[in-house]
C-alpha atoms as a PDB file:
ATOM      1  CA  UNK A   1     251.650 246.750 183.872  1.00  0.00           C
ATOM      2  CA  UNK A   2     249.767 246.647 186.820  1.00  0.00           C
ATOM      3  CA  UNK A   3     246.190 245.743 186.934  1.00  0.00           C
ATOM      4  CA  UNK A   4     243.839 246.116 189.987  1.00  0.00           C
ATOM      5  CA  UNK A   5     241.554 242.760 190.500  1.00  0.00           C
ATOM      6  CA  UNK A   6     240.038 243.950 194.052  1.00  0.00           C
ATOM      7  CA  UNK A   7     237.028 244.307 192.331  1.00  0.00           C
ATOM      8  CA  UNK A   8     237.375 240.261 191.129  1.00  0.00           C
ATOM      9  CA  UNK A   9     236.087 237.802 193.689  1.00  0.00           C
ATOM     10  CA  UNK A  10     238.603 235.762 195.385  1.00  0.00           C
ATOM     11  CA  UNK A  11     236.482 232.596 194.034  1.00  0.00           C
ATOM     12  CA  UNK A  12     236.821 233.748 190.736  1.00  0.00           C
ATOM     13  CA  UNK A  13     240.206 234.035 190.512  1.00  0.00           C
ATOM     14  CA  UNK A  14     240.888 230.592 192.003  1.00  0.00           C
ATOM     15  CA  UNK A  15     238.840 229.089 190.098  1.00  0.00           C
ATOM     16  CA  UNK A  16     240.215 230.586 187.071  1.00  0.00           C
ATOM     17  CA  UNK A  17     244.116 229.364 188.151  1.00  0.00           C
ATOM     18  CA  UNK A  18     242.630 225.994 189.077  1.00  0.00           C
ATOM     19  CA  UNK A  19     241.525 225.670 185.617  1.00  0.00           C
ATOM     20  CA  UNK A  20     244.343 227.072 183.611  1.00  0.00           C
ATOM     21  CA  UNK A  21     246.664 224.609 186.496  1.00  0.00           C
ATOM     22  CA  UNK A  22     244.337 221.585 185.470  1.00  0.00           C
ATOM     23  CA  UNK A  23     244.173 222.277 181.916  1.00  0.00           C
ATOM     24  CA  UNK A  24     248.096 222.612 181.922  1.00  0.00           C
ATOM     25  CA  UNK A  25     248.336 219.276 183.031  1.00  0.00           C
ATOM     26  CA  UNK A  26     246.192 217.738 181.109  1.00  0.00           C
ATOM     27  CA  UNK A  27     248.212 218.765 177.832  1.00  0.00           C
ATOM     28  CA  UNK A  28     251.396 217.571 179.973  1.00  0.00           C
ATOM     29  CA  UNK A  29     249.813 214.123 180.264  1.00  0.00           C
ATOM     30  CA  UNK A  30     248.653 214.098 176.442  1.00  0.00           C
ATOM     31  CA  UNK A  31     251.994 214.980 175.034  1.00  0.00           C
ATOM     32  CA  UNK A  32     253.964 212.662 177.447  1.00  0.00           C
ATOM     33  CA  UNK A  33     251.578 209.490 176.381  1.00  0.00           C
ATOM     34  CA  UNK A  34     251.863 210.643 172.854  1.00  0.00           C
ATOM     35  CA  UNK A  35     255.389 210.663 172.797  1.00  0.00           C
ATOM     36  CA  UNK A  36     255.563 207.469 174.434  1.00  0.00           C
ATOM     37  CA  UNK A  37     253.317 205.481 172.161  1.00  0.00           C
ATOM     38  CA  UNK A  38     255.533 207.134 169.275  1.00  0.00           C
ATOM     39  CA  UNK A  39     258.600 204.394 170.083  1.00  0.00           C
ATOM     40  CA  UNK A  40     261.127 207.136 171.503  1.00  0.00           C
ATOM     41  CA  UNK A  41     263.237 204.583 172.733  1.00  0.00           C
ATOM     42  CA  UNK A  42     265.069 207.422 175.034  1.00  0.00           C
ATOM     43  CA  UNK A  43     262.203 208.902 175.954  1.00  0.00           C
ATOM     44  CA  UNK A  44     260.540 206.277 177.392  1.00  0.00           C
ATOM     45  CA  UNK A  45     263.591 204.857 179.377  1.00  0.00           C
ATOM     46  CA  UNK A  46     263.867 208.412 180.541  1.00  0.00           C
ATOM     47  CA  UNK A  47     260.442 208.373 182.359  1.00  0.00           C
ATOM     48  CA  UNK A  48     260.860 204.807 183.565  1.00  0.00           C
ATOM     49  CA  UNK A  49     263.864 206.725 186.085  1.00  0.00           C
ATOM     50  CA  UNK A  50     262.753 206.084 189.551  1.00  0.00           C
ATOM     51  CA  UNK A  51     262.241 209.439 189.850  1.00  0.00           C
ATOM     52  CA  UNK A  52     259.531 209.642 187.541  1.00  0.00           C
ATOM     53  CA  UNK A  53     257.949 206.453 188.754  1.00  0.00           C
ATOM     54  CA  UNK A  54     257.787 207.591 192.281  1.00  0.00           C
ATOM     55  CA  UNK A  55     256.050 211.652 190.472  1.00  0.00           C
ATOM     56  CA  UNK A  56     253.303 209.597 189.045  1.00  0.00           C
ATOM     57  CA  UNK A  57     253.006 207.240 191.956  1.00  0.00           C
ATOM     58  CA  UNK A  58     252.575 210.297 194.216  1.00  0.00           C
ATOM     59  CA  UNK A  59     249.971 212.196 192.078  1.00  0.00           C
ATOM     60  CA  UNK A  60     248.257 209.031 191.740  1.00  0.00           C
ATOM     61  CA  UNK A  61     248.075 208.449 195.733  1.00  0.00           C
ATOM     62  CA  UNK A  62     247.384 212.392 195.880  1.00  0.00           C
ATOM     63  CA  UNK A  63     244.160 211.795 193.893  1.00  0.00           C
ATOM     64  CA  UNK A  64     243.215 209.028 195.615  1.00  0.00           C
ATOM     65  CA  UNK A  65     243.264 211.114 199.075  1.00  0.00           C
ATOM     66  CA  UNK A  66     241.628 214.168 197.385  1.00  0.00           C
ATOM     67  CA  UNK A  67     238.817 211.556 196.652  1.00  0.00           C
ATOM     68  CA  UNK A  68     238.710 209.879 199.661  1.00  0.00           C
ATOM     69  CA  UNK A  69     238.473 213.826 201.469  1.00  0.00           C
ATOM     70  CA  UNK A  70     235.776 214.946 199.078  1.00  0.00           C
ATOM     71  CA  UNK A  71     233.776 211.941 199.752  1.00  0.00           C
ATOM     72  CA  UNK A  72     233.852 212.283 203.613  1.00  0.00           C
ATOM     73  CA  UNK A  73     233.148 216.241 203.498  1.00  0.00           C
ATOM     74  CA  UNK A  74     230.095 215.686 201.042  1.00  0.00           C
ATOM     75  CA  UNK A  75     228.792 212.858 203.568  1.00  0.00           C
ATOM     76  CA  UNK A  76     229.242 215.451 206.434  1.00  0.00           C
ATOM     77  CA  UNK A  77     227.792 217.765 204.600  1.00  0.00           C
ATOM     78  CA  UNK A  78     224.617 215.054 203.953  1.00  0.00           C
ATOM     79  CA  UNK A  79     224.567 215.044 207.517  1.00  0.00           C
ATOM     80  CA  UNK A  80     224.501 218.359 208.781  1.00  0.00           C
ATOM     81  CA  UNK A  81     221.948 219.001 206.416  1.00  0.00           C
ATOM     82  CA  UNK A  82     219.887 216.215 207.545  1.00  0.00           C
ATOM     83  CA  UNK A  83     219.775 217.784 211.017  1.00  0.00           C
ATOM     84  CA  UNK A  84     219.406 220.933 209.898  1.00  0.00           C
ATOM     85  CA  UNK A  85     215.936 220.306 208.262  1.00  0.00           C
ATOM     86  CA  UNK A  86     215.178 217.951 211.594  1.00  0.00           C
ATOM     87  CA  UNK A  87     215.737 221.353 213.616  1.00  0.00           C
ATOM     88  CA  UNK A  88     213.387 223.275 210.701  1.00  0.00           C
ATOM     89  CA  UNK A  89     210.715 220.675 211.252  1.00  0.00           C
ATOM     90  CA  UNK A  90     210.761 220.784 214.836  1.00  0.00           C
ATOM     91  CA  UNK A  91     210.965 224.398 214.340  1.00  0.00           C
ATOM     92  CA  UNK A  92     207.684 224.288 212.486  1.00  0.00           C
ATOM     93  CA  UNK A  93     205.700 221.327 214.646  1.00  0.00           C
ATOM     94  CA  UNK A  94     206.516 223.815 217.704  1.00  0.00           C
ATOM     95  CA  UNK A  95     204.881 226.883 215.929  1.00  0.00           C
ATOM     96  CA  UNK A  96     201.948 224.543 215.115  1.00  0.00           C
ATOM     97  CA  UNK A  97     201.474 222.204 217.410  1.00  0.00           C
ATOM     98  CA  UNK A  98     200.539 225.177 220.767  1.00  0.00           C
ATOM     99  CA  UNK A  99     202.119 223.701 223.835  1.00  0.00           C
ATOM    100  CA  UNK A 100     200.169 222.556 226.758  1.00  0.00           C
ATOM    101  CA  UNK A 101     200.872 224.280 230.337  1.00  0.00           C
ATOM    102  CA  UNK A 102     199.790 221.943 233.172  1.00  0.00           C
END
């Protein structure tokens, strides 16, 4: 079956998959602590492997830097808008304020 979405915004459908991805992994990380706290002996040695360890070290550290990158872009977002409604109200003291010619 094929189905045409060029009449769905690209935003949409990214945030749709970013939803369905986030709500996937939240069930993941329900059901894993769930069977953990249930005393599955082999379970639990099974996701103290390395391997594990090291997965949920790395999507720890990856939300960490996700944070750490939102937080700068919002502050340089801040910023630019800061200057941006400087320029507007120099902008608007120009328009006012009639300049002198000497």
């Amino acid at each position: 079956m094929d189905i045409k979405l060029d009449f769905v915004p690209p935003s949409l459908i990214n945030f749709i998959s970013r939803q369905l991805i986030s709500n996937g992994f939240r069930l993941y990380k329900k059901t894993v602590a769930s069977m953990m706290s249930h005393g599955e002996e082999e379970l639990s040695k099974a996701l103290g492997d390395p391997l594990y360890v090291r997965i949920r070290e790395s999507l720890s550290l990856n939300k960490m830097r996700i944070f750490s990158l939102l937080k700068r872009t919002l502050l340089k977002v801040s910023k630019m808008r800061q200057r941006l409604q400087l320029k507007r109200i120099k902008a608007i003291n120009m328009q006012i304020v009639p300049r002198r010619w000497w």
